[in-house]
N, C-alpha and C. Protein backbone atom coordinates (compact mmCIF):
# COMPACT_ATOMS: atom_id res chain seq x y z
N UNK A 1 140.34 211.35 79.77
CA UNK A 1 141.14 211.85 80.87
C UNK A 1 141.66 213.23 80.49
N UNK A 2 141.67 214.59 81.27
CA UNK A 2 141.95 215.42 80.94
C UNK A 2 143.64 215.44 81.12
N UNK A 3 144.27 216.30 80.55
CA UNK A 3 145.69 216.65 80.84
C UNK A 3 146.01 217.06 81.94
N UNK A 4 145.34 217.40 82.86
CA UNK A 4 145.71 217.70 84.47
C UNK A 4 146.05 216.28 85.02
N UNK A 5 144.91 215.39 84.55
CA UNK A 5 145.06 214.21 85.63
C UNK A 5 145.85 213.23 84.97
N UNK A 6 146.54 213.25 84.01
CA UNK A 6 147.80 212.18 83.88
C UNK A 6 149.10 212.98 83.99
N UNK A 7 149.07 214.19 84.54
CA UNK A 7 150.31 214.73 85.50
C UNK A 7 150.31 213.91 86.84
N UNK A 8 151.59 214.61 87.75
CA UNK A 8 151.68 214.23 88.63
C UNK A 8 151.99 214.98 89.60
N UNK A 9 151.30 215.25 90.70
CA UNK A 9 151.46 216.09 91.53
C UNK A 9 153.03 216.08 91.84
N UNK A 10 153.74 217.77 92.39
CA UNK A 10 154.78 217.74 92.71
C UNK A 10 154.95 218.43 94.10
N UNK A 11 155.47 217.58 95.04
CA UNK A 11 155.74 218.04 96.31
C UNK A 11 156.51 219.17 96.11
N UNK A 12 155.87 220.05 97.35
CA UNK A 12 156.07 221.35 97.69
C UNK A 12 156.88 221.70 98.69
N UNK A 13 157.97 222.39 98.78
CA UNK A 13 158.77 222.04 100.02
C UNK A 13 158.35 223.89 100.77
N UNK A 14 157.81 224.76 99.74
CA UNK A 14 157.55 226.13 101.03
C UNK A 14 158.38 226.70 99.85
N UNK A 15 157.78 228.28 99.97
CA UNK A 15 158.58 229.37 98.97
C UNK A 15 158.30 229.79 98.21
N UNK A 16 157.47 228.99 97.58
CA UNK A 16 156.86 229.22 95.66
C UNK A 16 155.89 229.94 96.53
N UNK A 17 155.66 231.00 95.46
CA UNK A 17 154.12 231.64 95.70
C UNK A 17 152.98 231.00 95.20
N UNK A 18 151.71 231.35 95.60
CA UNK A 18 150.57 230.37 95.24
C UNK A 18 150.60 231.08 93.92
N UNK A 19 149.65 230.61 93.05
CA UNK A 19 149.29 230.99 91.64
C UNK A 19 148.65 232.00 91.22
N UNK A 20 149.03 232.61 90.22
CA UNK A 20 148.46 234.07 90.03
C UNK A 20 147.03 233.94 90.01
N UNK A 21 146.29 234.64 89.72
CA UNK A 21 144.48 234.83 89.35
C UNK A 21 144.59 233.95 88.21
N UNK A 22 144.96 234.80 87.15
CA UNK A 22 145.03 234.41 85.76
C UNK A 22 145.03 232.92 85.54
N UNK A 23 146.09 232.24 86.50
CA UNK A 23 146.27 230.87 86.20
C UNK A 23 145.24 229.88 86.46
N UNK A 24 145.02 230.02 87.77
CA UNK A 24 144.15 229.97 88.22
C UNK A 24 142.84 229.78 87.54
N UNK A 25 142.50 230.78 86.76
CA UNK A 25 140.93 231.17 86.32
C UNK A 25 141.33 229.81 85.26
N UNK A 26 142.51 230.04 84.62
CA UNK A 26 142.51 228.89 83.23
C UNK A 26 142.50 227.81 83.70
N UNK A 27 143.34 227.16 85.03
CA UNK A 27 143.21 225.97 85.23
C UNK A 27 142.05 225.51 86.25
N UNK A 28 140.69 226.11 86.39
CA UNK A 28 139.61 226.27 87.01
C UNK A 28 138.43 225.31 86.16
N UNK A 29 138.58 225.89 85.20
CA UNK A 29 137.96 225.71 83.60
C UNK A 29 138.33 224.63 83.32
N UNK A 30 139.57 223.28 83.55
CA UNK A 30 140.01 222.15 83.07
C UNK A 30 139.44 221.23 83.93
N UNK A 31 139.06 221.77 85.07
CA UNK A 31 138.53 220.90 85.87
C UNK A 31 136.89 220.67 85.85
N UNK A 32 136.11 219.59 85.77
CA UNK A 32 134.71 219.85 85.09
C UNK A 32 133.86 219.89 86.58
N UNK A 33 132.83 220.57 87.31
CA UNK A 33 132.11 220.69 88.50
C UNK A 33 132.89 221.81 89.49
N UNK A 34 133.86 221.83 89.34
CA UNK A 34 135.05 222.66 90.17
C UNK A 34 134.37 224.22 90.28
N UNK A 35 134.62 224.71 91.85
CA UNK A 35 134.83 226.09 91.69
C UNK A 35 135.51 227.07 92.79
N UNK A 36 135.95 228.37 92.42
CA UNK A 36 136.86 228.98 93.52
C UNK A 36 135.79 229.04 94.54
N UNK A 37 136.20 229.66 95.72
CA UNK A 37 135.40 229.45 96.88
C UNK A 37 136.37 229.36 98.35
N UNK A 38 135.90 229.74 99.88
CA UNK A 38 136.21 229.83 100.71
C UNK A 38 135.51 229.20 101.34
N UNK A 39 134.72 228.76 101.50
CA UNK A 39 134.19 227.47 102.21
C UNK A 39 135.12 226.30 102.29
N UNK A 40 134.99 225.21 103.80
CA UNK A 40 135.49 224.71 103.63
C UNK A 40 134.84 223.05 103.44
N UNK A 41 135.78 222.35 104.02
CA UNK A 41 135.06 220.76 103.88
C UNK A 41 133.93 220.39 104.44
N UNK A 42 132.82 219.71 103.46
CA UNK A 42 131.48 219.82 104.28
C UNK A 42 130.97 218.27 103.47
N UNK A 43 130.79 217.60 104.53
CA UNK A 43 130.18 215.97 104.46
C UNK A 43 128.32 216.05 104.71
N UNK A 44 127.89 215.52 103.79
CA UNK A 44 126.60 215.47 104.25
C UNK A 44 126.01 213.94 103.52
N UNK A 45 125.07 213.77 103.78
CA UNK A 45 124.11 212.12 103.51
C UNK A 45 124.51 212.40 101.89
N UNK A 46 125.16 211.40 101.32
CA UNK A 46 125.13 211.28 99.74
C UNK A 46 125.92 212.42 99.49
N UNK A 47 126.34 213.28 99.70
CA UNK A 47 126.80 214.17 99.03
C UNK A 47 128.42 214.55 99.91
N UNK A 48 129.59 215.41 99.05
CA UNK A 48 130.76 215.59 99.72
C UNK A 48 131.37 216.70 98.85
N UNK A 49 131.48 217.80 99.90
CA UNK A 49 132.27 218.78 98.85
C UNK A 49 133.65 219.23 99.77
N UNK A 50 134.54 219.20 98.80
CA UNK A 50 136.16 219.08 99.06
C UNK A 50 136.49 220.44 98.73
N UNK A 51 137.32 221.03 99.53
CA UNK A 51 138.35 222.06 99.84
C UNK A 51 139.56 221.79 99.49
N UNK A 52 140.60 222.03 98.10
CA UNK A 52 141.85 222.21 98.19
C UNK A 52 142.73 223.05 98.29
N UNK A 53 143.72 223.30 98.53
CA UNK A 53 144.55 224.18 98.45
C UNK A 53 146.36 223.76 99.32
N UNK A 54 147.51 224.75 98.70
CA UNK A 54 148.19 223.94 99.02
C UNK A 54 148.92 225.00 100.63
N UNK A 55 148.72 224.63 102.10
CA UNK A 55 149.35 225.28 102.68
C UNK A 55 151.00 226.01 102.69
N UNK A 56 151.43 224.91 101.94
CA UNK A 56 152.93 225.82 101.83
C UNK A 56 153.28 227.16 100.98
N UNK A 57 152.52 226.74 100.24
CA UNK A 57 152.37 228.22 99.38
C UNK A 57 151.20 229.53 99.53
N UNK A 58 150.40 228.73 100.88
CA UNK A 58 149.42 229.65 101.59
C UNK A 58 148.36 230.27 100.14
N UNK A 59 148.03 229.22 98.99
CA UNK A 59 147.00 229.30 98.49
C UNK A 59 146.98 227.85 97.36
N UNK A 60 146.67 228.28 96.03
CA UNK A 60 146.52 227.20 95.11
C UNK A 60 147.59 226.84 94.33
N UNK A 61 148.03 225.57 94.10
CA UNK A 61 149.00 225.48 93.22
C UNK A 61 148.59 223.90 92.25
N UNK A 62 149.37 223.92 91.01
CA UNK A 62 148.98 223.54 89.71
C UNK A 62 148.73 221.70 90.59
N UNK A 63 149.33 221.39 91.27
CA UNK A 63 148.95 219.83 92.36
C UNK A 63 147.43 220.15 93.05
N UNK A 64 147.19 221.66 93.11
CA UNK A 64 145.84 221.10 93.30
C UNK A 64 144.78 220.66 92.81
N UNK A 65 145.13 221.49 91.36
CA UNK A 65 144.10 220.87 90.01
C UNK A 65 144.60 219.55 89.68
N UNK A 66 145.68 219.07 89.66
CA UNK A 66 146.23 217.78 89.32
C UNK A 66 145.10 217.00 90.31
N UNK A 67 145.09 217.29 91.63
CA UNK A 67 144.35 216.18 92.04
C UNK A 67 142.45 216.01 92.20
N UNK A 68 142.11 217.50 91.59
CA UNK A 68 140.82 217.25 91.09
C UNK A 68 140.66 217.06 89.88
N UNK A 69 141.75 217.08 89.31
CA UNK A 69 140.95 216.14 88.04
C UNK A 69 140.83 214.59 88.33
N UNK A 70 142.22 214.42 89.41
CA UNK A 70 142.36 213.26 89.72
C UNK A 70 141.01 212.56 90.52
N UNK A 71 140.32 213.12 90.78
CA UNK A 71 139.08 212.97 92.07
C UNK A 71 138.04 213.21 91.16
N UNK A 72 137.69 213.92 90.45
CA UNK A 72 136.96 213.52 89.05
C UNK A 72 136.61 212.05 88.71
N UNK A 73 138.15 211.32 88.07
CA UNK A 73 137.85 209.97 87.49
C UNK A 73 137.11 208.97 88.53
N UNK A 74 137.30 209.39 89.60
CA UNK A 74 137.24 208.59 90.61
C UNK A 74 135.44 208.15 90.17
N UNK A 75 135.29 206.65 90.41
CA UNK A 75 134.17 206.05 89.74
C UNK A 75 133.08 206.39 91.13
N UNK A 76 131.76 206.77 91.12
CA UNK A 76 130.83 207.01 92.50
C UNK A 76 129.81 205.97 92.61
């Protein structure tokens, strides 16, 4: 289990700014298949690729990697 996913996401109430680049790029890298991107949610036969990000902070924040690592363990 990586160290992202035995955190715990923390509700966001609006205000915080999203996450710098920098952080970002490092906590990109903890996550294994993961990548930045503007595309969004797209379902197809066998396959599913997920879009996170957190609207209150109108980009990424450290709950969003929390929950792909969390979506990682997840057994397929």
């Amino acid at each position: 289990m990586s160290d992202l996913a035995s955190k715990k996401c923390v509700p966001c109430e609006g205000g915080d700014p999203p996450l710098a680049r920098d952080k970002v790029e490092e906590l990109i890298n903890k996550v294994d298949g993961w990548n930045l991107t503007e595309d969004g949610v797209c379902f197809t036969w066998g396959k599913m690729d997920v879009t996170l990000w957190t609207h209150a902070v109108g980009g990424l924040s450290e709950s969003d990697f929390i929950l792909a690592a969390k979506i990682d363990m997840l057994e397929t």
